[in-house]
N, C-alpha and C. Protein backbone atom coordinates (compact mmCIF):
# COMPACT_ATOMS: atom_id res chain seq x y z
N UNK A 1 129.57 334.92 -1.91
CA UNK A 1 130.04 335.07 -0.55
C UNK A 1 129.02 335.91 0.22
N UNK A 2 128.71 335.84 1.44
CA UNK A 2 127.45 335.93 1.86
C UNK A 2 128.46 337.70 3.22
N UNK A 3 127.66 338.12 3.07
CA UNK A 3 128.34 339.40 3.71
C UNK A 3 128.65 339.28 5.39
N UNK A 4 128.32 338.29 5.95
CA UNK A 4 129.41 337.33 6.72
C UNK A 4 130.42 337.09 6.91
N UNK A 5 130.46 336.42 5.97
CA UNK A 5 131.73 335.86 5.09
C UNK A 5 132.79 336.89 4.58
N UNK A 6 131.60 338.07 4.17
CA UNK A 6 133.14 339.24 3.27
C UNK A 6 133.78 339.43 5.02
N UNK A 7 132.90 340.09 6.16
CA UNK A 7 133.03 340.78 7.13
C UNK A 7 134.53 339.53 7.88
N UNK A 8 133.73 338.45 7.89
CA UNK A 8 135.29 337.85 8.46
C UNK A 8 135.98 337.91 7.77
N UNK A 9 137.02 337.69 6.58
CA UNK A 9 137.38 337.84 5.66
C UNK A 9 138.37 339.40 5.77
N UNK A 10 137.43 340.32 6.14
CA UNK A 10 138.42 341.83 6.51
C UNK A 10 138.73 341.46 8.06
N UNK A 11 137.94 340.98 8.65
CA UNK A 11 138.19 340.75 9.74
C UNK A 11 139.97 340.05 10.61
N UNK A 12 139.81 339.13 9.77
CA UNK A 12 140.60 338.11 9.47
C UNK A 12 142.50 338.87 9.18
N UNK A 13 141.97 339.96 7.86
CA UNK A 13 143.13 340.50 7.19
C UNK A 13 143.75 341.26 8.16
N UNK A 14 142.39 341.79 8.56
CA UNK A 14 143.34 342.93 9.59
C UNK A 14 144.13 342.26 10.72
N UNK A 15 143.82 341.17 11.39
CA UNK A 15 144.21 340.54 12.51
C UNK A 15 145.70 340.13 11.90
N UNK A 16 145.88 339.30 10.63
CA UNK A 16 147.16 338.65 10.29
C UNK A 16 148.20 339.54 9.92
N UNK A 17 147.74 340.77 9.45
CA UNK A 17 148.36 342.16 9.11
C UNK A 17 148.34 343.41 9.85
N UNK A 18 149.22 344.30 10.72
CA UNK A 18 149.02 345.15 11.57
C UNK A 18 150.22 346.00 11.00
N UNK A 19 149.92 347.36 10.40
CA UNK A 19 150.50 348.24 10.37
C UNK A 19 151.15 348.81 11.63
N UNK A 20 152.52 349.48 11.41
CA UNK A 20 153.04 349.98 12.54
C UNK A 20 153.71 351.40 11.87
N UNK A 21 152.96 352.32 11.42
CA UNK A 21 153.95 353.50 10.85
C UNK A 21 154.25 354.05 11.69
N UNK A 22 155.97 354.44 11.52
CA UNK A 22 156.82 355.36 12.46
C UNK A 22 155.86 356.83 12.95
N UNK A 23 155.75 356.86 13.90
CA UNK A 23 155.43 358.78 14.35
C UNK A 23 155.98 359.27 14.63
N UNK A 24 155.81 360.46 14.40
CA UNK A 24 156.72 361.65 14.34
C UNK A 24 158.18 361.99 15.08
N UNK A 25 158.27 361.34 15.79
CA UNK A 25 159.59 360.86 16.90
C UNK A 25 159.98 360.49 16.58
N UNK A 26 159.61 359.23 16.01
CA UNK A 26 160.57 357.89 15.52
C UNK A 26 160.76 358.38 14.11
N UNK A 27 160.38 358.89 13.30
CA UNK A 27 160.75 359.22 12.34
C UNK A 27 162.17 360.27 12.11
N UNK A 28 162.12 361.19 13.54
CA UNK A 28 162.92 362.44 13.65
C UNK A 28 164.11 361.06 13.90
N UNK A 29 164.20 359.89 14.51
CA UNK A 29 165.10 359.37 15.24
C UNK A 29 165.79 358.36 14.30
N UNK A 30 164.73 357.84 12.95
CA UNK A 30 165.25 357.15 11.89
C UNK A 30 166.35 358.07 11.35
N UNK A 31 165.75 359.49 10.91
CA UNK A 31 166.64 360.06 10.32
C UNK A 31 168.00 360.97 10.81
N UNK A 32 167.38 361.03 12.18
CA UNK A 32 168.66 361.53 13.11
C UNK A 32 170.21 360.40 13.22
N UNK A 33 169.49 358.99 13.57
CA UNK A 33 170.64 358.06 12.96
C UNK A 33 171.52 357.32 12.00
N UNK A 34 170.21 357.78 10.90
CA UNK A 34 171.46 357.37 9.68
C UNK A 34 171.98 359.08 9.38
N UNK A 35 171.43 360.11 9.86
CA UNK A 35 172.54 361.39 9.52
C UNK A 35 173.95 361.10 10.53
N UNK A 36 173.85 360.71 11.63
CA UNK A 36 174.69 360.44 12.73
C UNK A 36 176.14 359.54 12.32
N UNK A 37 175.80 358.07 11.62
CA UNK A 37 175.85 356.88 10.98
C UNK A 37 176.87 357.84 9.60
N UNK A 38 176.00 358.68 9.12
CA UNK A 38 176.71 359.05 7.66
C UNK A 38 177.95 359.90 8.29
N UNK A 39 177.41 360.92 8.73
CA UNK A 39 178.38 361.67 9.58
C UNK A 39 179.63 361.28 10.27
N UNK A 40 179.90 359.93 10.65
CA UNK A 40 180.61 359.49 11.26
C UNK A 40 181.40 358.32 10.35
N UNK A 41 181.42 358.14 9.21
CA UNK A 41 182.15 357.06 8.19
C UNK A 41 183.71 357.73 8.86
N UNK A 42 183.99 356.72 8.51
CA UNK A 42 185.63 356.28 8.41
C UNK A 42 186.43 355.63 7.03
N UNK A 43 187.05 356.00 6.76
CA UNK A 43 187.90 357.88 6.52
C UNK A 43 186.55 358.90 6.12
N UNK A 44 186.77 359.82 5.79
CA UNK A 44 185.19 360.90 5.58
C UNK A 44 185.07 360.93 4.30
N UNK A 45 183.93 361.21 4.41
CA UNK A 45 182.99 360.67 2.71
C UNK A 45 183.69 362.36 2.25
N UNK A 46 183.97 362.65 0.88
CA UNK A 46 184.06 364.10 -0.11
C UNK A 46 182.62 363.94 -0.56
N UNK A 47 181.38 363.13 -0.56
CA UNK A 47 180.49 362.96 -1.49
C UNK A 47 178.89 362.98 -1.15
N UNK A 48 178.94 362.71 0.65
CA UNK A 48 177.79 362.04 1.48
C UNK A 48 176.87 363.44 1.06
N UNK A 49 175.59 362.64 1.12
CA UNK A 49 174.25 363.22 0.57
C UNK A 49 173.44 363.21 1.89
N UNK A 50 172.80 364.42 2.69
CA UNK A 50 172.23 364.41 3.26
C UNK A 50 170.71 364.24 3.20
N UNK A 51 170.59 362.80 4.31
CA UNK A 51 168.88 362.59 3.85
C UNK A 51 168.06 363.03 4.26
N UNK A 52 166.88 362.69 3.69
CA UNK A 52 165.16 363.25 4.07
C UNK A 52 164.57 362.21 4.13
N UNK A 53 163.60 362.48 5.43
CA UNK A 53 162.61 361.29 5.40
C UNK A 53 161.79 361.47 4.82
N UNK A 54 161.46 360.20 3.97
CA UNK A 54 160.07 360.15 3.11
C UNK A 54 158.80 359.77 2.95
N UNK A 55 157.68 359.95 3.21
CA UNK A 55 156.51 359.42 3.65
C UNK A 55 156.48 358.86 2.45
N UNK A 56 156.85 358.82 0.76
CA UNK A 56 156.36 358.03 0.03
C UNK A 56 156.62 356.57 -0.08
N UNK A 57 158.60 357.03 0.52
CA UNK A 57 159.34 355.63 0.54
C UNK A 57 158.76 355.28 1.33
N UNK A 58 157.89 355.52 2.82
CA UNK A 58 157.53 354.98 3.92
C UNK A 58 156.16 354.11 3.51
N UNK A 59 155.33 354.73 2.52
CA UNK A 59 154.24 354.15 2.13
C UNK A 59 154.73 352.82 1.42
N UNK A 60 155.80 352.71 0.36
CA UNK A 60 156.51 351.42 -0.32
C UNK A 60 156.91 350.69 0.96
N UNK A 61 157.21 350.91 1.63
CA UNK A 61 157.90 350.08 3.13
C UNK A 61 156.56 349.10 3.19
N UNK A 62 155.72 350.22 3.51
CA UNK A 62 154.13 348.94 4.26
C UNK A 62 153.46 348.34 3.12
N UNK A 63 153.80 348.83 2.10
CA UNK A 63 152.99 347.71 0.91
C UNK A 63 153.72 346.43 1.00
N UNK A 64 155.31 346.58 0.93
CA UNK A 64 155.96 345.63 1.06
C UNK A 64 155.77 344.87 2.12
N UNK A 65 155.92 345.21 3.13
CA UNK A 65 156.17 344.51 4.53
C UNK A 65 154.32 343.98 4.92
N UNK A 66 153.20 344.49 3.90
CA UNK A 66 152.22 344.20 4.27
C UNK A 66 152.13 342.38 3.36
N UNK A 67 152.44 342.18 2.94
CA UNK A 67 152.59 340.98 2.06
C UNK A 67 152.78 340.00 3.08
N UNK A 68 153.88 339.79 4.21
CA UNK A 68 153.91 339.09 5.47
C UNK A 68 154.22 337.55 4.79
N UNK A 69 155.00 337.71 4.04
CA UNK A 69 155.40 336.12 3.49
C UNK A 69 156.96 335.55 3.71
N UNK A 70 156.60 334.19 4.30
CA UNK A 70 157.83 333.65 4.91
C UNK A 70 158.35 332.34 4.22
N UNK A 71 159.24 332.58 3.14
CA UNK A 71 160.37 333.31 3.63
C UNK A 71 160.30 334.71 2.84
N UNK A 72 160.46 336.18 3.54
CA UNK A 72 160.41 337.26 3.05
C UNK A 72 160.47 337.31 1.62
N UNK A 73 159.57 338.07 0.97
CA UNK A 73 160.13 338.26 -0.47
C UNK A 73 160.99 339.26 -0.45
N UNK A 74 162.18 340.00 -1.10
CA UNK A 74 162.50 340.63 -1.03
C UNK A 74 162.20 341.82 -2.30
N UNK A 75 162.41 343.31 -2.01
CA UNK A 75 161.75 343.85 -3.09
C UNK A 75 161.99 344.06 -4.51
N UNK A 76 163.67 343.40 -4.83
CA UNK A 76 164.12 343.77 -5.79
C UNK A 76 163.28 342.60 -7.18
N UNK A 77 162.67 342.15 -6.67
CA UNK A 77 161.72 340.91 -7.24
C UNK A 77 160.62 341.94 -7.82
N UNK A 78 160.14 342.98 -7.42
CA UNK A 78 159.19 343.02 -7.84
C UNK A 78 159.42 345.20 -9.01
N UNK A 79 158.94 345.29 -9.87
CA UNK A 79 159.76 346.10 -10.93
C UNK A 79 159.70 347.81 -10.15
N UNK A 80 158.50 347.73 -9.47
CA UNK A 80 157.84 349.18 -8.91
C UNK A 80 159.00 349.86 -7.66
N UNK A 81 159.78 348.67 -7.60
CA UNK A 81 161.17 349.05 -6.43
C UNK A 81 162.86 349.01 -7.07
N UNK A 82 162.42 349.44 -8.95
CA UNK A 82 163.22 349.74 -9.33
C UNK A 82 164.87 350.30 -9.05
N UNK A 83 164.95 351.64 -8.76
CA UNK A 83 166.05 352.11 -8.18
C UNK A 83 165.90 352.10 -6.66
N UNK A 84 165.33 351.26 -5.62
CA UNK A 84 165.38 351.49 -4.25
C UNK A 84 166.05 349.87 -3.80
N UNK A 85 166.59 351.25 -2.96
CA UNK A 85 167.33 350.17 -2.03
C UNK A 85 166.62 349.98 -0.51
N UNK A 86 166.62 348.60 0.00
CA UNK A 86 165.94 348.38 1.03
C UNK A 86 167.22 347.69 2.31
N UNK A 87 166.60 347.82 3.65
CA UNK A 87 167.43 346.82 4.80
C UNK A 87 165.67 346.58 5.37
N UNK A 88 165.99 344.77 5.67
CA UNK A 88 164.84 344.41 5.93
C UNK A 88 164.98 343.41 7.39
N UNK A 89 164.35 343.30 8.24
CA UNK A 89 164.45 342.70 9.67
C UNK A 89 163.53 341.98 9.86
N UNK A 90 163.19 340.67 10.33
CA UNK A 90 162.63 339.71 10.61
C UNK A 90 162.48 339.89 12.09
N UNK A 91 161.50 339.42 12.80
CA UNK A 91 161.73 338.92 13.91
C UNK A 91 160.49 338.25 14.76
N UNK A 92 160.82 337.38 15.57
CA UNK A 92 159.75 336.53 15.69
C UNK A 92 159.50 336.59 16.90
N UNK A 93 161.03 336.76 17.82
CA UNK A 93 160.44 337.23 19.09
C UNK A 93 160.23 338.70 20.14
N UNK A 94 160.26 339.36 19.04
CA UNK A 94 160.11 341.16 19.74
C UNK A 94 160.04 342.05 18.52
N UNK A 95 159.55 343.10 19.31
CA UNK A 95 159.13 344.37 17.94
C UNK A 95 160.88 344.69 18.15
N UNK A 96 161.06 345.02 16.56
CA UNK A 96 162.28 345.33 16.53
C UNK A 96 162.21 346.77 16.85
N UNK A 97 163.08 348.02 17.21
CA UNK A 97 162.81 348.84 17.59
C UNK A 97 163.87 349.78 16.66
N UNK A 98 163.67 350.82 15.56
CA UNK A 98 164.72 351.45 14.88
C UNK A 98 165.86 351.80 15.39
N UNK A 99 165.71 352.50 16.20
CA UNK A 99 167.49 353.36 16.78
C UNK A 99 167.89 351.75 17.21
N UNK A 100 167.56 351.09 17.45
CA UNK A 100 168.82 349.51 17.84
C UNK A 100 169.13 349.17 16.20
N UNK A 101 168.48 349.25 15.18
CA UNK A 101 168.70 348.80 13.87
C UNK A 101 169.44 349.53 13.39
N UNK A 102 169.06 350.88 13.50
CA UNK A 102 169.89 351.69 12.84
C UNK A 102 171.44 352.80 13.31
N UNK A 103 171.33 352.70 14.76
CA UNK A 103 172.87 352.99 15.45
C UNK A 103 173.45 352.54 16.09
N UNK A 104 173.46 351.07 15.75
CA UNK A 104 174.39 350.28 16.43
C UNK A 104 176.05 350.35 15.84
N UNK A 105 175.64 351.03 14.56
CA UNK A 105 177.08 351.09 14.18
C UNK A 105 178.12 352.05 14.61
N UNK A 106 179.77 351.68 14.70
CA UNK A 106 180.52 352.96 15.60
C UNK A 106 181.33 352.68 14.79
N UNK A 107 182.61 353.67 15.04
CA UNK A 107 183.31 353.54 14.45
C UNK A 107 184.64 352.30 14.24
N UNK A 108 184.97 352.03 13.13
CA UNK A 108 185.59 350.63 12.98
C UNK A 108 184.86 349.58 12.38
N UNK A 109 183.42 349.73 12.18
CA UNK A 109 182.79 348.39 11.91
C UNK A 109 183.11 348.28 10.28
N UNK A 110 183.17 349.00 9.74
CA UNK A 110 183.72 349.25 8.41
C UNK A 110 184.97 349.40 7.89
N UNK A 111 185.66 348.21 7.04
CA UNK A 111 187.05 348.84 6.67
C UNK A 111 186.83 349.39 5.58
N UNK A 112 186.92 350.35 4.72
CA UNK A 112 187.07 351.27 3.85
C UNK A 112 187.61 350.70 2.90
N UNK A 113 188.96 350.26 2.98
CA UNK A 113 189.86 349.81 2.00
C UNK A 113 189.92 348.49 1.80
N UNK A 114 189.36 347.87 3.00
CA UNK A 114 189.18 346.00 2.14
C UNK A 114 187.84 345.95 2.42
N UNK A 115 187.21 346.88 2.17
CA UNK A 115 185.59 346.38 1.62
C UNK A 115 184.90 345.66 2.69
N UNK A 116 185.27 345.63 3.95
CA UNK A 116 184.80 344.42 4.56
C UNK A 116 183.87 345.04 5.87
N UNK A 117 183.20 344.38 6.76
CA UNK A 117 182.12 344.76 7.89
C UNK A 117 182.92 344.04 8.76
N UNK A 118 182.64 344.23 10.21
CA UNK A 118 182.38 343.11 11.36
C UNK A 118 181.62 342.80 11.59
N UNK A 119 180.55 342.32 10.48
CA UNK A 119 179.41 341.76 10.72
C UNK A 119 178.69 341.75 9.71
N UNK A 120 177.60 341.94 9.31
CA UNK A 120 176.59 342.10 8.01
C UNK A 120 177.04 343.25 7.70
N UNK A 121 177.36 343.57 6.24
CA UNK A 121 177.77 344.45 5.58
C UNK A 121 176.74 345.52 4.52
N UNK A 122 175.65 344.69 4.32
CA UNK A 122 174.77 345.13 3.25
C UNK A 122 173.90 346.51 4.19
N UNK A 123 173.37 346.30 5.29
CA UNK A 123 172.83 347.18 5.72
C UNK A 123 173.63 348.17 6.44
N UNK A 124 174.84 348.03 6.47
CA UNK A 124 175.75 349.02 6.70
C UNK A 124 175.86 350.32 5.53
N UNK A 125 176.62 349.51 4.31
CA UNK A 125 176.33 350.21 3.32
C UNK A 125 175.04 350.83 2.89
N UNK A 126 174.12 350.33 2.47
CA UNK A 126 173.03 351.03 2.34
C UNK A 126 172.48 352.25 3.48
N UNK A 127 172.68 352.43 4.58
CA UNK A 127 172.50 353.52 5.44
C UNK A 127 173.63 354.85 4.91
N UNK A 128 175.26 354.02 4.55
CA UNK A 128 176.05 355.20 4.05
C UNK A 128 175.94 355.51 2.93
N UNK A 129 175.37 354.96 2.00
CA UNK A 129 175.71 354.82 0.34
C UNK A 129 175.55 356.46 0.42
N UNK A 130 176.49 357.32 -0.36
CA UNK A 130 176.75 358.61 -0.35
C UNK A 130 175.29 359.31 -1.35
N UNK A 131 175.03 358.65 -2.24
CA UNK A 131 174.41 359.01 -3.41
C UNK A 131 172.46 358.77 -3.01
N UNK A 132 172.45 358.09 -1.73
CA UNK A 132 171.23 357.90 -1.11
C UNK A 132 170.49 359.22 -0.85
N UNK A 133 169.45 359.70 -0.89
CA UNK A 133 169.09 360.89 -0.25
C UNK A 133 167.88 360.69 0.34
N UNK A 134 167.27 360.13 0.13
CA UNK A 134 166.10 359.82 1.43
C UNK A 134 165.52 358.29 1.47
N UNK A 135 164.97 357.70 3.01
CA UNK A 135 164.61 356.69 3.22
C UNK A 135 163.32 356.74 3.70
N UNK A 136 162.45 355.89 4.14
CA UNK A 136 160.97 355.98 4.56
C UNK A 136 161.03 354.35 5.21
N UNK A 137 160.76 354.39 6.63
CA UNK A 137 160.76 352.46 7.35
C UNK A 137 159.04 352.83 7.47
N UNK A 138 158.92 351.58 7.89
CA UNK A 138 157.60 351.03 8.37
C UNK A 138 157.78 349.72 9.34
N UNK A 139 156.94 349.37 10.21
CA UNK A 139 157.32 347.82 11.08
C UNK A 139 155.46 347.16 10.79
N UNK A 140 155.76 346.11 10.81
CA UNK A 140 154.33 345.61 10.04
C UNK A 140 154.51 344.26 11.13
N UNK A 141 153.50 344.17 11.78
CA UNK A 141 153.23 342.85 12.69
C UNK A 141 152.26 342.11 11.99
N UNK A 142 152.76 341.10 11.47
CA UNK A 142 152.51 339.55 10.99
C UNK A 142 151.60 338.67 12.21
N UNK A 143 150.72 338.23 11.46
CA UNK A 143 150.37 336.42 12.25
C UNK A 143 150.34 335.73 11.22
N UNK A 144 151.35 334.67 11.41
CA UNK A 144 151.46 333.12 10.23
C UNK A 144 150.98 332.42 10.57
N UNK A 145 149.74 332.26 11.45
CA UNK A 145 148.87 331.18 11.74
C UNK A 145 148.76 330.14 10.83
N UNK A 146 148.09 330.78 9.43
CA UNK A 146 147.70 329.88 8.52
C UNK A 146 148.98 329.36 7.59
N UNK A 147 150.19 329.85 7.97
CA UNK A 147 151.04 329.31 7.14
C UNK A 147 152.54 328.42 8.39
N UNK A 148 152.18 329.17 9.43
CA UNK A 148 153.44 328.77 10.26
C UNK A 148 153.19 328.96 11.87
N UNK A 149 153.17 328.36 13.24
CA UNK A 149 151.96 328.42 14.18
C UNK A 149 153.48 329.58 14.62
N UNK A 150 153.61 330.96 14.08
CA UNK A 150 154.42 332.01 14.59
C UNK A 150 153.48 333.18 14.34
N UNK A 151 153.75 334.47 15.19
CA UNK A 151 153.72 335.84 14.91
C UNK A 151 155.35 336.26 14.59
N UNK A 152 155.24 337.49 14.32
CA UNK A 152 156.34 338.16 14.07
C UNK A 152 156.24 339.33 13.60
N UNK A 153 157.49 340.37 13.32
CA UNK A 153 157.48 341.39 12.52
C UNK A 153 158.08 341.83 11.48
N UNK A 154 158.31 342.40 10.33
CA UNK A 154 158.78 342.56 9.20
C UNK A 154 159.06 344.31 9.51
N UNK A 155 160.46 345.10 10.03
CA UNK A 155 160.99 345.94 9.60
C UNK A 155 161.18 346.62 8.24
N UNK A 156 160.80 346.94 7.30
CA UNK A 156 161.61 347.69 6.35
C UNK A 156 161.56 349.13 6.25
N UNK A 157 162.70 349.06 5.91
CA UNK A 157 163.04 350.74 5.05
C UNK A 157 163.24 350.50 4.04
N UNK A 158 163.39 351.49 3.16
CA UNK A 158 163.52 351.99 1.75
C UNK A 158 164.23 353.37 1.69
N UNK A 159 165.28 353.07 0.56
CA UNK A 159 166.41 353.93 0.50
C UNK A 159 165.99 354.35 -0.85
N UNK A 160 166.09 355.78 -1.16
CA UNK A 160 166.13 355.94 -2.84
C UNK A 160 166.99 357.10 -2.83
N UNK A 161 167.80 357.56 -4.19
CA UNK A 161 168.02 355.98 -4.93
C UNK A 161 168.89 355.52 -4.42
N UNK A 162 168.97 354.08 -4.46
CA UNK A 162 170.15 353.51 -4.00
C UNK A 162 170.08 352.33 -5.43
N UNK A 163 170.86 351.19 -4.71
CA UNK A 163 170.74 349.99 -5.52
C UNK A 163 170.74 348.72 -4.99
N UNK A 164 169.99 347.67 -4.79
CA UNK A 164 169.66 346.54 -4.45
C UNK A 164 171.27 345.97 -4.00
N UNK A 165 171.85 345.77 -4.89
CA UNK A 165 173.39 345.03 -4.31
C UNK A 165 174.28 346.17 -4.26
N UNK A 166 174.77 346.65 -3.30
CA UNK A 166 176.12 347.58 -3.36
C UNK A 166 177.23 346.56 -2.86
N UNK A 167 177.73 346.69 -4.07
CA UNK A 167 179.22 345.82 -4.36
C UNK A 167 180.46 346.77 -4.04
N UNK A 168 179.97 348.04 -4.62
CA UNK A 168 181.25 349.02 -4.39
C UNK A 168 181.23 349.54 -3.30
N UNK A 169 182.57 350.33 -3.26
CA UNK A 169 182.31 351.04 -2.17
C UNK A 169 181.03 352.09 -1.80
N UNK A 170 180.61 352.07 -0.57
CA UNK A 170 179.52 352.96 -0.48
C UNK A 170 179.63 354.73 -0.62
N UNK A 171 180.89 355.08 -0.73
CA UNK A 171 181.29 356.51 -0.72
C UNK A 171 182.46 357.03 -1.14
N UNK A 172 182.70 357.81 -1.80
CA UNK A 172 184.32 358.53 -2.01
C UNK A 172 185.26 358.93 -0.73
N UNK A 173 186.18 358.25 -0.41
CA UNK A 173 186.95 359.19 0.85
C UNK A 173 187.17 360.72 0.47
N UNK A 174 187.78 361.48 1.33
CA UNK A 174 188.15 362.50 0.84
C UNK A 174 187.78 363.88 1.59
N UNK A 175 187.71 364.76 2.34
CA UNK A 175 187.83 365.95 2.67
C UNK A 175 186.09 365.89 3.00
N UNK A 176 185.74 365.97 4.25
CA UNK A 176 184.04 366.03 3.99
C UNK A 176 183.71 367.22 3.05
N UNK A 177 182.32 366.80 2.29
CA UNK A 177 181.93 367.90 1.36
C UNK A 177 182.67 368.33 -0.05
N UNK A 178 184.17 368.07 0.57
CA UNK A 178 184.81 368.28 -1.12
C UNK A 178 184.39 368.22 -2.47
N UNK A 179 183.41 367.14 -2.54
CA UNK A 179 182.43 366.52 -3.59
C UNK A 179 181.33 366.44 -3.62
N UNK A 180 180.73 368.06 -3.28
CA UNK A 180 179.38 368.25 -2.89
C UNK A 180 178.82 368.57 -5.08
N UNK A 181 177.32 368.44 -4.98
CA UNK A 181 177.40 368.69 -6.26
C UNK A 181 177.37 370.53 -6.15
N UNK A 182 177.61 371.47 -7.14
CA UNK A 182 177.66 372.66 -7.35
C UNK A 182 176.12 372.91 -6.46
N UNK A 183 176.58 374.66 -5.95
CA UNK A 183 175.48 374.92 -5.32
C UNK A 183 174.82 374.56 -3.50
N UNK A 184 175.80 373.14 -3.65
CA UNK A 184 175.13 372.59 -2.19
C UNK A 184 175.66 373.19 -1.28
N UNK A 185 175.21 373.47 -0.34
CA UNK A 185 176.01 373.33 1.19
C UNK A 185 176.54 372.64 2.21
N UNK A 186 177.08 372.36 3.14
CA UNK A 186 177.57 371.25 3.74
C UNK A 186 177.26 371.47 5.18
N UNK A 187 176.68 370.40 5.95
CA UNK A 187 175.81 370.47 7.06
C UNK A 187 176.35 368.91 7.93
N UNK A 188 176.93 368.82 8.58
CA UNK A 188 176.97 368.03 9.94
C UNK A 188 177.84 366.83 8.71
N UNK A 189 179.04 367.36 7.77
CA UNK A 189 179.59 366.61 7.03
C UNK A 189 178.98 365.71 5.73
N UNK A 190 177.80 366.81 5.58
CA UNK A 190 176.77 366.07 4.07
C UNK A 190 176.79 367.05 3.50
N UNK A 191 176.29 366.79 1.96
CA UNK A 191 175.96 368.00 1.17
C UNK A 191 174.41 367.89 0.96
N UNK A 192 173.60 369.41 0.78
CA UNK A 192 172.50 369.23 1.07
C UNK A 192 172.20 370.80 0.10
N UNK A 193 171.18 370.83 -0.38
CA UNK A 193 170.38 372.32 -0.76
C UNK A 193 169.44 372.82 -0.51
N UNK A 194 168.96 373.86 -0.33
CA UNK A 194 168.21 374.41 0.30
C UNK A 194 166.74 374.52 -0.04
């Protein structure tokens, strides 16, 4: 390959692949809404784990979302996303924008006791799952030229730990904090240590 050739070639990668890591705002605002989101379950969690944002989970976000393959792979396919849990967003005609992804939820969208959403349920749960303690997003702008005549963008976050399918309920009802582990403190209805 003639160093031409390598130069388009990076050239090329970078154009079909565009990182978008959250800054420092948007990061305060990822995690300001799923504390908001946790804070606000219906009936109240005894158990909720207060999160931290994570630049490592955030780094797994853009490896993933740098792949840009349609139809999405998802991460539980691959072994290095073991215990993480992900919510992942497509979109073809606008940058998706976090606080619309992540606080659109109010109260009611969740029934507690029949397990059920008014709407998509998986990324509901995974924002409450009690036992979650920190997430890391990334937004990654795609061109599928060579595979599909679209652009688009690939949202993800990454939850750890969580678990790929939450079947159960996402939290214990019960007295906020009641079911903090020993030691913790309890802060805006989470348990958290210092």
């Amino acid at each position: 390959m003639t160093a031409m050739s390598k130069v388009a070639c990076i050239l090329l990668a970078a154009w079909c692949a565009i990182a978008e890591l959250p800054s420092k705002k948007q990061r305060e605002e990822i995690l300001e809404c799923h504390t908001k989101q946790r804070e606000e379950v219906e009936p109240a969690a005894s158990d909720m784990q207060l999160m931290v944002y994570s630049k490592e989970l955030e780094q797994l976000a853009e490896e993933f979302a740098a792949t840009c393959k349609l139809p999405v792979t998802y991460p539980q396919r691959h072994p290095k996303y073991g215990r993480i849990g992900y919510v992942v967003v497509v979109e073809h005609t606008h940058k998706p924008n976090y606080t619309d992804v992540f606080c659109k939820y109010s109260g009611g969208y969740y029934d507690y006791d029949k397990g059920k959403c008014k709407g998509i349920c998986y990324q509901y749960k995974q924002i409450v799952r009690a036992k979650t303690a920190a997430v890391g997003c990334t937004i990654h702008h795609c061109n599928y030229q060579l595979e599909d005549p679209k652009q688009g963008y690939v949202l993800a976050c990454l939850y750890s730990p969580s678990k790929q399918v939450i079947r159960e309920k996402p939290y214990s009802k019960g007295p906020s904090c009641s079911q903090c582990p020993r030691g913790s403190k309890c802060f805006r209805k989470q348990c958290y240590h210092d």
